[in-house]
Protein backbone atom coordinates (compact mmCIF):
# COMPACT_ATOMS: atom_id res chain seq x y z
CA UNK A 1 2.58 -38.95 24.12
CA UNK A 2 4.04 -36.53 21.68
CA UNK A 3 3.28 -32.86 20.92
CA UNK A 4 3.86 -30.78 17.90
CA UNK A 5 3.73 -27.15 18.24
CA UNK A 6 3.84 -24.81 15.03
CA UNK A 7 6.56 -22.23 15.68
CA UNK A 8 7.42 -21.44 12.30
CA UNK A 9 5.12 -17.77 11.73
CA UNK A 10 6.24 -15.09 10.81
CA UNK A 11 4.28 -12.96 13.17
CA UNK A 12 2.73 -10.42 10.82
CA UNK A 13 0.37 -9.29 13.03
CA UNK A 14 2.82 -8.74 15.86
CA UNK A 15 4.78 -6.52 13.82
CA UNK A 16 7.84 -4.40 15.16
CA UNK A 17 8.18 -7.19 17.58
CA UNK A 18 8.65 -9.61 15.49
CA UNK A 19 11.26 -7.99 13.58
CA UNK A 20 14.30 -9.74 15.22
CA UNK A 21 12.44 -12.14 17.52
CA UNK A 22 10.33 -14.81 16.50
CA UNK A 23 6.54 -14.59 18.11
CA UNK A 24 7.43 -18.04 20.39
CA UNK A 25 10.37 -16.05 21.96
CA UNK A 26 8.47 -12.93 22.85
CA UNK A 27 7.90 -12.39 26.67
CA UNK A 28 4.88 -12.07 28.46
CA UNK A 29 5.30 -11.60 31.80
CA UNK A 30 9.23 -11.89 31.95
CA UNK A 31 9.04 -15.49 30.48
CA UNK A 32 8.52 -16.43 26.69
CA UNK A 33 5.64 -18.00 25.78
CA UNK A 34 7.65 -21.08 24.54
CA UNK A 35 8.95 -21.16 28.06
CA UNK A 36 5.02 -20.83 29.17
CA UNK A 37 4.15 -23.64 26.84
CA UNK A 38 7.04 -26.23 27.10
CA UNK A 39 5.86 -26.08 31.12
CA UNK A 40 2.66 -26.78 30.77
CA UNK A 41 3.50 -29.60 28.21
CA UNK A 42 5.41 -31.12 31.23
CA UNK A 43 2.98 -30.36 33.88
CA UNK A 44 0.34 -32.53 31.67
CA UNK A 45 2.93 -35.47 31.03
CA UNK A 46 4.13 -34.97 27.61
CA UNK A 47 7.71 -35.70 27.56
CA UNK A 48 8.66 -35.25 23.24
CA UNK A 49 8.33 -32.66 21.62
CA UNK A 50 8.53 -31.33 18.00
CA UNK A 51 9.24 -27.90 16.74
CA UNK A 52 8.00 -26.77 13.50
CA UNK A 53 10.29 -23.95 12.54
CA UNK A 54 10.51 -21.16 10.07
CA UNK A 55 11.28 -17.40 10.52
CA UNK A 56 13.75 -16.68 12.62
CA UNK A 57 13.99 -20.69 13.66
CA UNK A 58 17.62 -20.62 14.50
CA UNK A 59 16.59 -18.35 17.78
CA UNK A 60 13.69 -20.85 18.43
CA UNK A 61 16.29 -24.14 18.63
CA UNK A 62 19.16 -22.02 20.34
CA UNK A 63 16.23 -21.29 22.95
CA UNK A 64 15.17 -24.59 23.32
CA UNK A 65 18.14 -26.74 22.36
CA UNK A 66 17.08 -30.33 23.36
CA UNK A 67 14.30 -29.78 25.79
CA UNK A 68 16.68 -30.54 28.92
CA UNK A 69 15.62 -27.63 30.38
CA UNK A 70 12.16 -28.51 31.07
CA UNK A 71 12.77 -32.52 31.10
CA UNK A 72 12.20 -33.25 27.64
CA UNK A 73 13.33 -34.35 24.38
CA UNK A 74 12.43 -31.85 21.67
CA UNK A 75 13.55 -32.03 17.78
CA UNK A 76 13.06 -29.79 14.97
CA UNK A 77 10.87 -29.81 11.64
CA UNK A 78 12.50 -27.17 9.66
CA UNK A 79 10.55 -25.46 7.06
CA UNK A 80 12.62 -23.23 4.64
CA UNK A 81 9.72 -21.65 3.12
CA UNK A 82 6.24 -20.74 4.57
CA UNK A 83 4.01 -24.05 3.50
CA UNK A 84 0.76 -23.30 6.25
CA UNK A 85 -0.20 -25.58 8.94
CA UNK A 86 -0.65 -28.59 7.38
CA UNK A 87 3.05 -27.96 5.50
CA UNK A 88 4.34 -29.00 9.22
């Protein structure tokens, strides 16, 4: 099975702390919540996964390079300008 997850915001809402950081990197707890997620995607047996990327994306796939980190494969939909959720 493969999962897509939208990481391509820019955060508004979250605003100073999403600044510099994108909203997927932001820690809760002393982890990120990509970090969060991409675990839990493991722990229910996905094993690719797809970014969709926007603000601040170059952070997101430095972060998560290739997924080896959690045991997975992940690539990258890059979105150079803001097209929603169903731009992705």
């Amino acid at each position: 099975m493969k999962c897509i997850i939208m990481a391509g915001g820019l955060g508004e809402r979250l605003r100073p702390l999403t600044a510099t950081t994108p909203k997927a990197l932001l820690e809760v707890g002393g982890r990120t919540v990509l970090d969060r997620l991409l675990e839990r995607l493991v722990e229910a047996g996905i094993k690719d996964v797809t970014l969709a990327t926007g603000y601040l994306g170059e952070q997101i796939e430095a972060f998560a390079g290739g997924g080896q980190a959690w045991g997975l494969s992940v690539d990258y939909v890059r979105q150079d300008a803001p097209m929603g959720t169903a731009g992705a």
